[in-house]
Protein backbone atom coordinates (compact mmCIF):
# COMPACT_ATOMS: atom_id res chain seq x y z
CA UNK A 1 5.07 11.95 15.95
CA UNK A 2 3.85 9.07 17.71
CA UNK A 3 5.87 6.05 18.69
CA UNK A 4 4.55 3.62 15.49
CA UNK A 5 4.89 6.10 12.76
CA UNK A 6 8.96 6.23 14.06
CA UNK A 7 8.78 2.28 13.95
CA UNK A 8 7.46 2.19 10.64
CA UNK A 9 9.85 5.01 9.19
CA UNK A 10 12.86 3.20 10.91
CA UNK A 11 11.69 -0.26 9.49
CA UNK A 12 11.88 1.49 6.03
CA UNK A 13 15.15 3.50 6.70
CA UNK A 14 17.09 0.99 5.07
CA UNK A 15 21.22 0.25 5.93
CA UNK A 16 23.57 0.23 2.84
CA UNK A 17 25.64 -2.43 2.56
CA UNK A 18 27.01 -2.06 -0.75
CA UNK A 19 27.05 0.19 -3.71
CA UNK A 20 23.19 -0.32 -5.37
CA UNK A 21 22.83 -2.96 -2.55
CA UNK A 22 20.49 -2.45 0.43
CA UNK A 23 18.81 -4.59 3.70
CA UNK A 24 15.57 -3.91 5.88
CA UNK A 25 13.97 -5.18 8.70
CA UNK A 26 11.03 -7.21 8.80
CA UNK A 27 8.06 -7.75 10.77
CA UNK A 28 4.77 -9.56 10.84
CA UNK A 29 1.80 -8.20 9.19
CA UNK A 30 -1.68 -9.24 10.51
CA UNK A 31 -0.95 -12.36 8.96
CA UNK A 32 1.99 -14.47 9.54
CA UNK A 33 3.94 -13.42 6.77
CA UNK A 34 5.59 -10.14 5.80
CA UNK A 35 3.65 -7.45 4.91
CA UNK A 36 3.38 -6.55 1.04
CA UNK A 37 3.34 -2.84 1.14
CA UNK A 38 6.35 -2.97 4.11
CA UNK A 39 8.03 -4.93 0.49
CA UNK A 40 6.90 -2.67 -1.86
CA UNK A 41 7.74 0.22 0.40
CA UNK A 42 11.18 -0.61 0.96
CA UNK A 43 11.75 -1.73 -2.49
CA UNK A 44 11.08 1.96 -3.82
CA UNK A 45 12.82 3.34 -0.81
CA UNK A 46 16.55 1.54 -2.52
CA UNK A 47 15.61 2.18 -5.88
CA UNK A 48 15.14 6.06 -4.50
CA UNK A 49 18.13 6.39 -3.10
CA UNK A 50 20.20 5.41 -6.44
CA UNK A 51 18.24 8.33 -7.95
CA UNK A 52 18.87 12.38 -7.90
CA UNK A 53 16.76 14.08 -6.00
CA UNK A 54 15.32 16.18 -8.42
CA UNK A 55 13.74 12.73 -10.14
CA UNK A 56 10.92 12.15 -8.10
CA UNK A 57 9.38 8.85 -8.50
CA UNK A 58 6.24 8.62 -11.29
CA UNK A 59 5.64 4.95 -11.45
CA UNK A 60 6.41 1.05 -10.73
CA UNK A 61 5.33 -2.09 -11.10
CA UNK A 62 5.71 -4.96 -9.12
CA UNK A 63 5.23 -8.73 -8.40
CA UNK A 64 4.80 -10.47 -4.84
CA UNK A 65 7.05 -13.45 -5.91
CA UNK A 66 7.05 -16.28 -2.52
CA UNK A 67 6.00 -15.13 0.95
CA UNK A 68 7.95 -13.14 3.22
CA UNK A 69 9.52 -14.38 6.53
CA UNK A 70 9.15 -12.06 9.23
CA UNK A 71 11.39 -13.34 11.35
CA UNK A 72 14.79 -12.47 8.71
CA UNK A 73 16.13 -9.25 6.66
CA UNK A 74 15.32 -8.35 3.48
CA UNK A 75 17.95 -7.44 0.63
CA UNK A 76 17.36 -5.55 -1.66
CA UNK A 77 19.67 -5.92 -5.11
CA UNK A 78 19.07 -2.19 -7.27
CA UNK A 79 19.84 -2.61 -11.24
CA UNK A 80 20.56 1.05 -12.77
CA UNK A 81 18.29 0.29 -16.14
CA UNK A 82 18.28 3.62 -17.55
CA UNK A 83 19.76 7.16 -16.70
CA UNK A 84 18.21 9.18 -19.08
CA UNK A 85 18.35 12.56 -19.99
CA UNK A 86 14.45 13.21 -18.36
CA UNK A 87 13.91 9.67 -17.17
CA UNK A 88 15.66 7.44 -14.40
CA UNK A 89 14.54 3.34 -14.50
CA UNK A 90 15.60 0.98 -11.89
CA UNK A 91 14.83 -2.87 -11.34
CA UNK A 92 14.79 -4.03 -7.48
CA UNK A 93 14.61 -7.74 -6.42
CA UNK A 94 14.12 -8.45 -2.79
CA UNK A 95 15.81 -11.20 -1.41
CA UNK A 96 15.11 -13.91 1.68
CA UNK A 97 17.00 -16.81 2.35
CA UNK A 98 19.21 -16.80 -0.94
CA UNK A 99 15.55 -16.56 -3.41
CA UNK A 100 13.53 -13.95 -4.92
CA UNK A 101 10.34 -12.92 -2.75
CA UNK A 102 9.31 -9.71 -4.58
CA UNK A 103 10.69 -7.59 -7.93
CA UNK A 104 10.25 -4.43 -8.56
CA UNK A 105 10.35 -2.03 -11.30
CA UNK A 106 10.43 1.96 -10.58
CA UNK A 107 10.19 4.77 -12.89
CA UNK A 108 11.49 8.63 -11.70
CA UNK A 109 11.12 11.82 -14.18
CA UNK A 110 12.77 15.84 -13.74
CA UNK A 111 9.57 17.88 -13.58
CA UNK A 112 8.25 19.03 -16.89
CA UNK A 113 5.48 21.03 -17.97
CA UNK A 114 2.78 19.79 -20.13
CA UNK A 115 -0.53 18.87 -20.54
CA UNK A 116 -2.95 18.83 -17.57
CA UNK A 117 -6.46 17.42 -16.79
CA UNK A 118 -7.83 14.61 -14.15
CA UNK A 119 -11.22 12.44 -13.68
CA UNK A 120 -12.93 14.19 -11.01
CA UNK A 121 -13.15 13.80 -6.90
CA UNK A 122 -15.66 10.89 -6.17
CA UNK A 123 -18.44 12.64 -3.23
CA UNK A 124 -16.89 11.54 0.22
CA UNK A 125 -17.63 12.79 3.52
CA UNK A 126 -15.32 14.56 5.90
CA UNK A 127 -12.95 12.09 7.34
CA UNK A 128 -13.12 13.92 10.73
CA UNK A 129 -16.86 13.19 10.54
CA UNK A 130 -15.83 9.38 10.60
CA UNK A 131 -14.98 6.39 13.27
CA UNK A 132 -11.32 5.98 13.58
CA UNK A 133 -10.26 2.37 12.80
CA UNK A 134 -10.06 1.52 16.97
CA UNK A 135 -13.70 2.81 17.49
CA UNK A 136 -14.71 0.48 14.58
CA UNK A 137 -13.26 -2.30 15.06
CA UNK A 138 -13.60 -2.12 19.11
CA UNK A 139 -17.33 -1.92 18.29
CA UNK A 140 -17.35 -5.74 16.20
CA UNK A 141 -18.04 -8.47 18.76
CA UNK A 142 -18.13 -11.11 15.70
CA UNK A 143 -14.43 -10.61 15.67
CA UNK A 144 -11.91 -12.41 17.69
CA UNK A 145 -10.44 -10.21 20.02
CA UNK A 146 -6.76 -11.34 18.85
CA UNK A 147 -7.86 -10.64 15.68
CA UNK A 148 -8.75 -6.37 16.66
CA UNK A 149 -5.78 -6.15 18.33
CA UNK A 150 -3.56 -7.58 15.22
CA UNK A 151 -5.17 -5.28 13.09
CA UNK A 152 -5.02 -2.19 15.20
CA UNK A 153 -1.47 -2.91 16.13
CA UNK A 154 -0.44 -2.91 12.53
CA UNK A 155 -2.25 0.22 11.51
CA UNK A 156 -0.85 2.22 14.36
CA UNK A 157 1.32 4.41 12.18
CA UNK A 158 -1.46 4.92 9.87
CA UNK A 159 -5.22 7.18 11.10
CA UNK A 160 -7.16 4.73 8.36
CA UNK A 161 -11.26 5.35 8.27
CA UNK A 162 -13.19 3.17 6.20
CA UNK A 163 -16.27 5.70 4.56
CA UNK A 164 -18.62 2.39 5.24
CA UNK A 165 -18.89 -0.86 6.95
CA UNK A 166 -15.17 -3.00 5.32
CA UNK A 167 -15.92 -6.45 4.70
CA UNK A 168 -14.98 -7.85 7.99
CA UNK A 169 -17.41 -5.60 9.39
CA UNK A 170 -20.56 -6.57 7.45
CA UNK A 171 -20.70 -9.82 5.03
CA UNK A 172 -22.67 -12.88 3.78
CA UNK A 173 -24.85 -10.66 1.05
CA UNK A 174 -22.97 -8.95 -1.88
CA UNK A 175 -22.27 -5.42 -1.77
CA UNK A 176 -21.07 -3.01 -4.47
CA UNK A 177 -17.65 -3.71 -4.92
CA UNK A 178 -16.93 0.10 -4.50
CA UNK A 179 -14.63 1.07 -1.04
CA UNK A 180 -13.70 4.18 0.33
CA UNK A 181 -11.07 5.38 3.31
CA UNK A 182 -9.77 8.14 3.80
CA UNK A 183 -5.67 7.98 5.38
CA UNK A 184 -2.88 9.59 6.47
CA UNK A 185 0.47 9.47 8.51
CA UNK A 186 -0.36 9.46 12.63
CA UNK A 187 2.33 12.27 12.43
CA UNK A 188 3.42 14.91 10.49
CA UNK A 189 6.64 13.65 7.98
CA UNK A 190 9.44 15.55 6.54
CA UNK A 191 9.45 17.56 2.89
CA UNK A 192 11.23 14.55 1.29
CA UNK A 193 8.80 13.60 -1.47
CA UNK A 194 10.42 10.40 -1.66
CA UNK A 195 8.97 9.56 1.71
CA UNK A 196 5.72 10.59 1.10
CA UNK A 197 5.41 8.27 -2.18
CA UNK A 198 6.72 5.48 -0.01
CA UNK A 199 4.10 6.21 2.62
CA UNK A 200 1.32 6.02 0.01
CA UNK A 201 2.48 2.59 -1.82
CA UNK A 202 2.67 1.01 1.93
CA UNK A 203 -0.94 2.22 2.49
CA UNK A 204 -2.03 1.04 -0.49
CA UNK A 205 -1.52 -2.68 0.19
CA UNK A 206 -3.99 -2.62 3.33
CA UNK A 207 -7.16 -1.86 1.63
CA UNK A 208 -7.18 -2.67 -2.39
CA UNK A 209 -8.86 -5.94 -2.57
CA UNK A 210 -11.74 -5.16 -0.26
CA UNK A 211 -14.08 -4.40 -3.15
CA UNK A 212 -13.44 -8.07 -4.72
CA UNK A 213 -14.71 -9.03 -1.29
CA UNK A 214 -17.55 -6.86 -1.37
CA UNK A 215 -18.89 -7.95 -4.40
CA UNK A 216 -18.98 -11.49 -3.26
CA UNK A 217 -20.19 -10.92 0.38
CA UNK A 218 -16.74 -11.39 1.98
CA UNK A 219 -15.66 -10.45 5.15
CA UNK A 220 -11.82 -11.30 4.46
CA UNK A 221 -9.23 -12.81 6.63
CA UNK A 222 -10.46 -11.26 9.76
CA UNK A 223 -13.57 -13.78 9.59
CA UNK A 224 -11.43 -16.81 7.61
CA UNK A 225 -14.11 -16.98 4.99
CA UNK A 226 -11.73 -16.46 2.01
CA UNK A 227 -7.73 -16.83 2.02
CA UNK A 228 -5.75 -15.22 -0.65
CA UNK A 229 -1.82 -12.66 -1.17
CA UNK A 230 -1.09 -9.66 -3.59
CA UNK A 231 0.02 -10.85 -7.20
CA UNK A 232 1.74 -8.15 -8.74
CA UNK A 233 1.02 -3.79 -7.60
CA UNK A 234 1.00 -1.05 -9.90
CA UNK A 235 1.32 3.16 -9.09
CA UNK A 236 1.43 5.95 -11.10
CA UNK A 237 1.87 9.28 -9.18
CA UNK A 238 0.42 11.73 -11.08
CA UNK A 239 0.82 14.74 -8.49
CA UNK A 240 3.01 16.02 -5.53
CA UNK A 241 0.84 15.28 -2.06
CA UNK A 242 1.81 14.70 1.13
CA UNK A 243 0.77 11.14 2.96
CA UNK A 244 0.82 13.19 6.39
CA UNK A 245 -2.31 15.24 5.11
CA UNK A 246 -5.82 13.90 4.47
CA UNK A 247 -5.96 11.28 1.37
CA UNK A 248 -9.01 9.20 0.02
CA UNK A 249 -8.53 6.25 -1.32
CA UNK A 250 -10.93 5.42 -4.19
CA UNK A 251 -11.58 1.55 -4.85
CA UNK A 252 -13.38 -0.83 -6.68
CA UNK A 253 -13.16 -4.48 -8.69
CA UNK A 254 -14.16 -4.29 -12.30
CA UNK A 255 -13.40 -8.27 -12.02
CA UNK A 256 -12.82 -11.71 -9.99
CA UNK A 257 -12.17 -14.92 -12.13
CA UNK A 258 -9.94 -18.22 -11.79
CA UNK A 259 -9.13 -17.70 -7.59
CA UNK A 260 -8.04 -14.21 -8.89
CA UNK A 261 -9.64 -10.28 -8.22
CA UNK A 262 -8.57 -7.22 -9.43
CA UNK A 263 -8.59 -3.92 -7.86
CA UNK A 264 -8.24 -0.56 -9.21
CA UNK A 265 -8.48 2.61 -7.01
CA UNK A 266 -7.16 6.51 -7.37
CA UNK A 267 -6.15 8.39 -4.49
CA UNK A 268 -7.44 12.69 -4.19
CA UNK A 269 -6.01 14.98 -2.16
CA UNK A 270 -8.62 16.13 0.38
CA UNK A 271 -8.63 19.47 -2.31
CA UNK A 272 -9.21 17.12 -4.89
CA UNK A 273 -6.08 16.93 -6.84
CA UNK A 274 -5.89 13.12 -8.62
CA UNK A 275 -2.22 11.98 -6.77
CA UNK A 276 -1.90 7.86 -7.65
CA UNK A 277 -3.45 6.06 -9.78
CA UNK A 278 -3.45 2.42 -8.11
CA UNK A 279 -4.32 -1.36 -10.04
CA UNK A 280 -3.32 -4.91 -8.16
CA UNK A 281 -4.78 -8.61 -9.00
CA UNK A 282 -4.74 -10.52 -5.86
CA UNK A 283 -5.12 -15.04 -5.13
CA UNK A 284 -8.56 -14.79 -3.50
CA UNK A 285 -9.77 -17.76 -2.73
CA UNK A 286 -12.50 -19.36 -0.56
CA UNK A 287 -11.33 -22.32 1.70
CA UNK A 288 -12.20 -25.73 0.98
C-alpha cells in the first residue's frame, strides 16, 4: 500500500468521542476548501459504525450545506432513525465551527434474495491500455504547473484514467456530455465492505460534473473558465465490489439550467456487474 492510500484511510478512520458522536481530520482539496467526497466519505464511515455488520450500506443521500475549512475537524452528530427488522436508517450532520456544513442520510439492508437484472456494461477499453492521470496531465502545457501538481497530489491514493481527453484537457467547443474513467485504490484494502463503499462515494465526487462541462466546452477549475461546488450526492449500491479492483465510472448530464448541472453516472465492475448507481446537481457557473 502506498504512502497516500494510508493517508487517505487514516483521514477517514474517524476517533469516537461519544456514543453516536464522531470527529475527522481535514485537508485541502485542489481547491481551497474541503473536499466533498473526503465529507461524504466520512459521513458514511460514522453512520457505518452505528450499524451491524451484517447491514451493509445500500443507499444515501446527501446535501453539501456551507464550505468546508480545511484547516479544522469535522464532527460528525449520528441520529439512529430506524432499526428495523431488514432495514437500518441513520441521519449524519457534519459540523465546523458550531454550523452545519454537510447532512447526510444513509440507508443499510441484511442481504436478501430477490429479483435480479441490470442495464448493461457501456463498451470501454482496457484501463491498462490507458495514460495514468500523471502521464496526462504532465503532458498539458496549457495548465499551470501548480495547478498539475494540486491535482496529482490529491489523487495520489486513487490510479484514476480518464477513457478521453477531461475537460481541462481539451475545451472551448462542446463535446458530448458523456465521461468515462476507469479507478481504483493505489493499494489493495481490507474485506470490510464498509470500506470499500466509502472508497467509491469519495471517488465519486472527483469526476461527476465533467459531462455538464463537456457539453458546454468547459475545461473546469483547472483553466478558471467556470466556478461552481456539489449541491446535494446520491448512491445506491446495488452490488458487492471491491474499490481496490478495476471500476468504470459511467457519466453523463441529461441537464444544466439556472447556474445548476446535473450528473448521473453508474459504476461496472471490470466483469460487468452494475455496483452504484450515482446522481449529483452541482452550482456551475461561468465567472463574470
Amino acid at each position: 500500500m502506498n504512502q497516500a492510500l494510508q493517508g487517505l484511510l487514516d483521514l477517514l478512520d474517524l476517533e469516537q468521542i461519544e456514543e453516536d458522536i464522531f470527529r475527522g481530520q481535514s485537508r485541502s482539496a485542489v481547491v481551497p476548501r474541503v473536499f466533498g467526497g473526503q465529507v461524504a466519505a466520512q459521513a458514511l464511515v460514522a453512520a457505518g459504525r452505528t450499524v451491524p455488520a451484517d447491514r451493509p450500506a445500500h443507499s444515501l443521500h446527501a446535501y453539501f450545506l456551507r464550505m468546508g475549512d480545511p484547516g479544522a475537524p469535522i464532527v460528525y452528530n449520528v441520529d439512529r432513525m430506524r432499526d428495523g427488522r431488514s432495514f437500518t436508517t441513520r441521519r449524519v450532520v457534519a459540523v465546523q465551527h458550531g454550523k452545519p456544513i454537510f447532512a447526510l442520510s444513509a440507508s443499510f439492508q441484511v442481504h436478501e434474495e430477490g429479483m435480479d437484472h441490470q442495464t448493461p456494461m457501456p463498451p470501454a477499453p482496457d484501463p491498462e491500455t490507458l495514460p495514468t492521470s500523471e502521464a496526462r496531465l504532465r503532458g498539458y502545457d496549457h495548465l499551470d504547473a501548480d495547478v498539475v501538481e494540486r491535482f496529482l497530489e490529491a489523487r495520489r491514493a486513487v490510479d484514476l484514467r480518464y477513457v478521453d481527453e477531461p475537460p481541462y484537457g481539451r475545451f472551448g467547443e462542446p463535446r458530448e456530455p458523456h465521461s468515462q474513467v476507469w479507478f481504483r485504490t493505489n493499494g489493495k484494502l481490507a474485506d470490510d465492505p464498509l470500506l470499500h463503499v466509502v472508497l467509491a462515494t469519495y471517488v465519486s465526487d472527483m469526476t461527476l460534473l465533467d459531462s455538464v462541462l463537456l457539453a458546454h466546452g468547459r475545461g473546469g477549475w483547472a483553466v478558471g473558465d467556470v466556478v461552481g461546488a456539489s449541491l446535494d450526492h446520491a448512491m445506491w449500491f446495488h452490488r458487492p465490489f471491491r474499490a481496490d479492483e478495476w471500476l468504470l465510472y459511467d457519466q453523463e448530464s441529461p441537464s444544466a439550467h439556472g447556474g445548476r448541472g446535473l450528473g448521473q453516472a453508474r459504476i461496472y465492475t471490470q466483469d460487468g456487474q452494475l455496483a452504484v448507481s450515482v446522481i449529483q446537481e452541482g452550482v456551475v457557473r461561468i465567472p463574470r
